[in-house]
C-alpha atoms as a PDB file:
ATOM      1  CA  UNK A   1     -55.969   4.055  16.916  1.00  0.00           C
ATOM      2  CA  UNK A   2     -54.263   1.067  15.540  1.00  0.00           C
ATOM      3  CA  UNK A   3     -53.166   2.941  12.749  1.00  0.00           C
ATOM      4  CA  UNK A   4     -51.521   5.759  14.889  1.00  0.00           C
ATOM      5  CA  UNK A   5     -49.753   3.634  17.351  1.00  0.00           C
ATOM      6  CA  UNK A   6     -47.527   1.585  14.287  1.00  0.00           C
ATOM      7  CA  UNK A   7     -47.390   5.047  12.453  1.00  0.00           C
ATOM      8  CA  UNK A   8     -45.700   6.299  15.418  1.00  0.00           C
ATOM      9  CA  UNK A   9     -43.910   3.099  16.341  1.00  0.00           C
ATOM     10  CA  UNK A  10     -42.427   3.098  12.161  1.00  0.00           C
ATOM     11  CA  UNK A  11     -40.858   7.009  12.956  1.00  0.00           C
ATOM     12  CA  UNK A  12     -39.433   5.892  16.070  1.00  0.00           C
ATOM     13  CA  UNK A  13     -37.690   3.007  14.757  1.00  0.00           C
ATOM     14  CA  UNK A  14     -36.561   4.810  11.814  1.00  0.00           C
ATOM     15  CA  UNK A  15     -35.502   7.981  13.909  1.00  0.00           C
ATOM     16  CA  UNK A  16     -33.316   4.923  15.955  1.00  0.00           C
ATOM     17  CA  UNK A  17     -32.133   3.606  13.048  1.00  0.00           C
ATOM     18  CA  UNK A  18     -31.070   6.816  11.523  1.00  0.00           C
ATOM     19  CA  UNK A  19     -28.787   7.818  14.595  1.00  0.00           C
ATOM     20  CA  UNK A  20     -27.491   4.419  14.988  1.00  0.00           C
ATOM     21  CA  UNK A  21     -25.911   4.860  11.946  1.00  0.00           C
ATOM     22  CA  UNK A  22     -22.252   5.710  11.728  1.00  0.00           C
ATOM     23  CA  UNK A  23     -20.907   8.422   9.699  1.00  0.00           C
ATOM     24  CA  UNK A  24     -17.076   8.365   8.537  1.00  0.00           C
ATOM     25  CA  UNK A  25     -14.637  10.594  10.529  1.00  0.00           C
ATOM     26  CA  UNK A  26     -11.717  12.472   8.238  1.00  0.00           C
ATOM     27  CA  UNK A  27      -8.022  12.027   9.946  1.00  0.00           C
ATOM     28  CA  UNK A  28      -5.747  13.791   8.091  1.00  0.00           C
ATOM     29  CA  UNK A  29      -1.728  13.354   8.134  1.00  0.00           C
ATOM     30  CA  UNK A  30       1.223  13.591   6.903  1.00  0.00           C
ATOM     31  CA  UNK A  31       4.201  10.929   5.907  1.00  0.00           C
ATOM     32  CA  UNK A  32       7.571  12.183   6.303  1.00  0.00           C
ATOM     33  CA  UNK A  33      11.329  10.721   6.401  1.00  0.00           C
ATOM     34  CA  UNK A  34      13.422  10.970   9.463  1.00  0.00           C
ATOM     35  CA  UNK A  35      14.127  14.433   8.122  1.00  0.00           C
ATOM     36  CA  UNK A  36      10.513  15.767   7.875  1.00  0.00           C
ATOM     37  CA  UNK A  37      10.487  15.423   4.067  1.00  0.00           C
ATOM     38  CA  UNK A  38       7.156  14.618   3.023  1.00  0.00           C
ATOM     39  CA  UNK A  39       6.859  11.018   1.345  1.00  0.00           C
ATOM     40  CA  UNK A  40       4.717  10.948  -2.330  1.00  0.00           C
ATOM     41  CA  UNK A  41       2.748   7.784  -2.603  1.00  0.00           C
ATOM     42  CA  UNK A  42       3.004   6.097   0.951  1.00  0.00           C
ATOM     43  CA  UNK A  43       0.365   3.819   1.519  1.00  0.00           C
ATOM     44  CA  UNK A  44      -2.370   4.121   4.040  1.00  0.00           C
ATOM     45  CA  UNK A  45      -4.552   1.587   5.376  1.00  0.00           C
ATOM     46  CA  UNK A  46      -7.171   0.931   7.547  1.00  0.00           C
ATOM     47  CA  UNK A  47      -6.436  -2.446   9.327  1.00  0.00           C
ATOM     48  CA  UNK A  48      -9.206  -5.005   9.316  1.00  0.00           C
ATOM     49  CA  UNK A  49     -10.960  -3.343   6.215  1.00  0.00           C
ATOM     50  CA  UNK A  50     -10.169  -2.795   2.564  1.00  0.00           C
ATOM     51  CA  UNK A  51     -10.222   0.838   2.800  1.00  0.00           C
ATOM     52  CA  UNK A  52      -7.068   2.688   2.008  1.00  0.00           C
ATOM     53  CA  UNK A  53      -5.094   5.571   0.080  1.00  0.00           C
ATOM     54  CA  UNK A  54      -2.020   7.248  -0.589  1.00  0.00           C
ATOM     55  CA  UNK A  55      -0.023  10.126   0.392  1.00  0.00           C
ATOM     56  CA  UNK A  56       0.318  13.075  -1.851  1.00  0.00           C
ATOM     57  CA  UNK A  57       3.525  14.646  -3.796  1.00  0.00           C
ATOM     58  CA  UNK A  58       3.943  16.574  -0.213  1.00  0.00           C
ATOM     59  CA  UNK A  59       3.364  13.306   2.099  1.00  0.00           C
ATOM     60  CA  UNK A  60       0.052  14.745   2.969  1.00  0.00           C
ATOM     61  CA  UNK A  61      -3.448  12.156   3.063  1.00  0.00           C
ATOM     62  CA  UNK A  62      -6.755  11.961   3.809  1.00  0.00           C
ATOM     63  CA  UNK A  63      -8.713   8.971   4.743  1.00  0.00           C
ATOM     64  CA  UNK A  64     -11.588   8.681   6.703  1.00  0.00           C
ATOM     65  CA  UNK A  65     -12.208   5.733   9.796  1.00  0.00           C
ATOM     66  CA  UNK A  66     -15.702   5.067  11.515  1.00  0.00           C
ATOM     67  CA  UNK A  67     -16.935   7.688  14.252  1.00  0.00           C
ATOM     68  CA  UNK A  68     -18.181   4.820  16.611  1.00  0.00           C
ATOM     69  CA  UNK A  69     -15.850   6.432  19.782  1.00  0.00           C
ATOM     70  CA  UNK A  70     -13.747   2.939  19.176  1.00  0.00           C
ATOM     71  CA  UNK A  71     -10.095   2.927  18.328  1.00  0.00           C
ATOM     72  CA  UNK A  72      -8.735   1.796  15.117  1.00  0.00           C
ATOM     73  CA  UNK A  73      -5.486   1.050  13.479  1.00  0.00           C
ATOM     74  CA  UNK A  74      -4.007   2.272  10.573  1.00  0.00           C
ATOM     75  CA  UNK A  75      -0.927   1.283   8.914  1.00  0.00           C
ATOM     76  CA  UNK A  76       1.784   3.631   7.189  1.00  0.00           C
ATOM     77  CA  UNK A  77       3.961   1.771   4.829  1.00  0.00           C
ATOM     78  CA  UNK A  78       6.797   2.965   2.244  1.00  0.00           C
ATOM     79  CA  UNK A  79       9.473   1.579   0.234  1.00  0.00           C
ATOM     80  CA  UNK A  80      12.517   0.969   1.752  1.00  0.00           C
ATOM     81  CA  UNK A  81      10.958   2.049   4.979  1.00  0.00           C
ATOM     82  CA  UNK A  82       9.724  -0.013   8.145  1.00  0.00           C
ATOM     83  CA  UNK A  83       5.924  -0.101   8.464  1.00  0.00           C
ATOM     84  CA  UNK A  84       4.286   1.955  11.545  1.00  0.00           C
ATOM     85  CA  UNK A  85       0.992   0.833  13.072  1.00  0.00           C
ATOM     86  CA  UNK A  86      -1.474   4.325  14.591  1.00  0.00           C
ATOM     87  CA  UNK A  87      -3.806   3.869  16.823  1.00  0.00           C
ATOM     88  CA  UNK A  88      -7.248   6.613  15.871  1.00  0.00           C
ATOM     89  CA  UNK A  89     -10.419   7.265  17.045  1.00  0.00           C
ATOM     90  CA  UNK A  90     -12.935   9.751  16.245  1.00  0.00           C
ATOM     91  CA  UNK A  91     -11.076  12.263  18.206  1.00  0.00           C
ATOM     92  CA  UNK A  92      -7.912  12.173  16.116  1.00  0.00           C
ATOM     93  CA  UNK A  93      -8.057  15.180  13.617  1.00  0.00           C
ATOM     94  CA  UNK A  94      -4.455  15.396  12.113  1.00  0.00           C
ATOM     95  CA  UNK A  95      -1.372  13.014  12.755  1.00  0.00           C
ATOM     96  CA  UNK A  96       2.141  13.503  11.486  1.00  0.00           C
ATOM     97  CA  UNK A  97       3.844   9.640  11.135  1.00  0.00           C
ATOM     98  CA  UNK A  98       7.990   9.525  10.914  1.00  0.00           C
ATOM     99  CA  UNK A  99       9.211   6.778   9.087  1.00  0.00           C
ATOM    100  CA  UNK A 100      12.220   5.099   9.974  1.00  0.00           C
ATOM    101  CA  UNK A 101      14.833   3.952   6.958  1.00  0.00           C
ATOM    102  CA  UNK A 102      14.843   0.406   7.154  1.00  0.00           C
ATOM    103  CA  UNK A 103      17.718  -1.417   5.301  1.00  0.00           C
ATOM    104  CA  UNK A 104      16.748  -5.157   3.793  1.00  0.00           C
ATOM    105  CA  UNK A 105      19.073  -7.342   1.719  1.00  0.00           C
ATOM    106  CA  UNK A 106      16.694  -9.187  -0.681  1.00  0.00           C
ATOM    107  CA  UNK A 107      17.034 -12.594  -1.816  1.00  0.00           C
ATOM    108  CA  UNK A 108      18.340 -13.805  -5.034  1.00  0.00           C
ATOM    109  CA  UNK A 109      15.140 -15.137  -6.668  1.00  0.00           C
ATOM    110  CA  UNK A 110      14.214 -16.858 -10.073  1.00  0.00           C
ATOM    111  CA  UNK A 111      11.388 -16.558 -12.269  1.00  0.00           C
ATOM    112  CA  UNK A 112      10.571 -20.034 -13.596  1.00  0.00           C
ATOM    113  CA  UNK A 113       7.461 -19.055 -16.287  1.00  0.00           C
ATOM    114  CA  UNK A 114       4.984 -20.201 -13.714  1.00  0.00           C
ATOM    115  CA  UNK A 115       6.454 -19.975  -9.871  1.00  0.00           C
ATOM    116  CA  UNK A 116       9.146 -18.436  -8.382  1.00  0.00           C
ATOM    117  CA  UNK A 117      12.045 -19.885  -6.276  1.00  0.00           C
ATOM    118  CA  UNK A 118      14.994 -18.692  -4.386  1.00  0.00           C
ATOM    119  CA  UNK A 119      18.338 -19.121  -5.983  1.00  0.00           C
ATOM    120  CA  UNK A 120      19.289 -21.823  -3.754  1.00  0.00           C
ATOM    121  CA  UNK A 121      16.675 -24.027  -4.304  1.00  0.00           C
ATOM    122  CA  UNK A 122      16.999 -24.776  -8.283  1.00  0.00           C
ATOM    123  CA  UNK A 123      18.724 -27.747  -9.279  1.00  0.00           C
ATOM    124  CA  UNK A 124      18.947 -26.647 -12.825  1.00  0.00           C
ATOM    125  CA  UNK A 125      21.647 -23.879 -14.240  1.00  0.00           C
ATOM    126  CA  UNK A 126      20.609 -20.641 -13.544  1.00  0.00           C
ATOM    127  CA  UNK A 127      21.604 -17.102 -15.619  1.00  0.00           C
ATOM    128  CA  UNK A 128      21.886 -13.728 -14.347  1.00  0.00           C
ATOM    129  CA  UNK A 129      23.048 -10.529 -15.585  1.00  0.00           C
ATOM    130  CA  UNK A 130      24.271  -7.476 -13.194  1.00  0.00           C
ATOM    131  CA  UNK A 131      23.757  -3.803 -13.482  1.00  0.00           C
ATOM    132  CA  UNK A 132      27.803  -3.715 -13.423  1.00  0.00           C
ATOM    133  CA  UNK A 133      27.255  -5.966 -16.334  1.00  0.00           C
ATOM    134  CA  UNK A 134      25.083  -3.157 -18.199  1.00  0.00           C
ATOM    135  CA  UNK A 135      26.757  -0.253 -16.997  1.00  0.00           C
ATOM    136  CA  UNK A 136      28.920   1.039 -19.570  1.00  0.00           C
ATOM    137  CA  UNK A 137      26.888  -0.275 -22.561  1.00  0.00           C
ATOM    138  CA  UNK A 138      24.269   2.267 -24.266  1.00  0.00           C
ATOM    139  CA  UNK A 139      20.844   0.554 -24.202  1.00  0.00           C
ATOM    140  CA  UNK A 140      17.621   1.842 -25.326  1.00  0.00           C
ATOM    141  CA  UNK A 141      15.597  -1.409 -24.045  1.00  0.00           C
ATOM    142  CA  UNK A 142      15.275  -4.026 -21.574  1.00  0.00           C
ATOM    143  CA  UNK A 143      14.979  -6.447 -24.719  1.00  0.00           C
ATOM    144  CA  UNK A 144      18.916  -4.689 -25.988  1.00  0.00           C
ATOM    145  CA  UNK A 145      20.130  -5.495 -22.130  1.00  0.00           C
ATOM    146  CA  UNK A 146      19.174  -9.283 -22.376  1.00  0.00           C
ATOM    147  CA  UNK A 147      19.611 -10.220 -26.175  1.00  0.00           C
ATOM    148  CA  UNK A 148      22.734 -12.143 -26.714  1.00  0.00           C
ATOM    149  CA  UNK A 149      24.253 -11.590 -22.915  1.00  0.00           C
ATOM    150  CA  UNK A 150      22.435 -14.950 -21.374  1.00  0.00           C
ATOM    151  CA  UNK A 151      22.773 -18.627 -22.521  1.00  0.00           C
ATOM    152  CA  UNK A 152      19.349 -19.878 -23.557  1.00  0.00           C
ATOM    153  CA  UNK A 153      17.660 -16.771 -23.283  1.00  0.00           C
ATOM    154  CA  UNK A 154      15.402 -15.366 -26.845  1.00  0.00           C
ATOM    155  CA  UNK A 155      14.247 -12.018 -26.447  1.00  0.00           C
ATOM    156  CA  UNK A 156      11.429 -11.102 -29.042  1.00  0.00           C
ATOM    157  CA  UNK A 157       9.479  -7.933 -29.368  1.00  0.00           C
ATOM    158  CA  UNK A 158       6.271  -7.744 -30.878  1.00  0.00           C
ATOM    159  CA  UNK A 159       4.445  -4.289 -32.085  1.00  0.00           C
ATOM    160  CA  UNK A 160       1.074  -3.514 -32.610  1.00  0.00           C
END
């Protein structure tokens, strides 16, 4: 009788245990441009966990969220274009996310061998070559670009 009664407790738990479990709900979307072109290599991420991926050559992804009837968030990011948070839940089959062109003026910055600083903050002389400096010169290398154009500055190549 004993033997029955935590036989039949084991399945139960296990039956519990079995439907308890979570299994991963597929949202699929697709990145565009203000335009509706489809943006190649966006990146998609589901915030809070490391799970992720990336849009396709047509904008289009895949990427599956937990099917606990909770809401999640994922974030849509691109190059040159301002970040989007979605809310999703396990209702949430396809999504389309517009991206809008976001215009940033970067920083001059400096790469010291180990850290990196903004322009502004070196005390010693600084370098720098332009792509109006390169422009009309016929380069094969990034090596060609820098040898004998910046005070201080070796540039050695090494093969093999």
């Amino acid at each position: 009788m004993k033997r029955l009664l935590s036989v039949s407790v084991l399945m139960f738990l296990s039956t519990v245990f079995a439907f308890s479990q979570t299994s991963p709900k597929q949202v699929k979307g697709k990145v565009t441009n203000e335009s509706g072109v489809g943006l190649p290599g966006a990146s998609i991420l589901l915030l809070g966990t490391q799970k992720g991926t990336q849009s396709n050559n047509d904008g289009n992804f895949n990427i599956n969220i937990p099917d606990d009837n909770k809401k999640h968030s994922i974030i849509v990011s691109y190059v040159g274009f301002a970040s989007q948070t979605l809310s999703v839940d396990g209702t949430t089959n396809t999504i389309t996310i517009k991206l809008k062109q976001e215009a940033k003026e970067n920083e001059d910055v400096v790469v010291i061998g180990y850290q990196t600083k903004r322009r502004v903050d070196v005390l010693a002389p600084v370098s720098s070559i332009t792509a109006k400096d390169l422009k009309d010169v016929p380069l094969n290398s990034a090596e060609q670009a820098l040898s004998g154009r910046l005070a201080g500055v070796q540039v050695t190549t090494s093969e093999g």
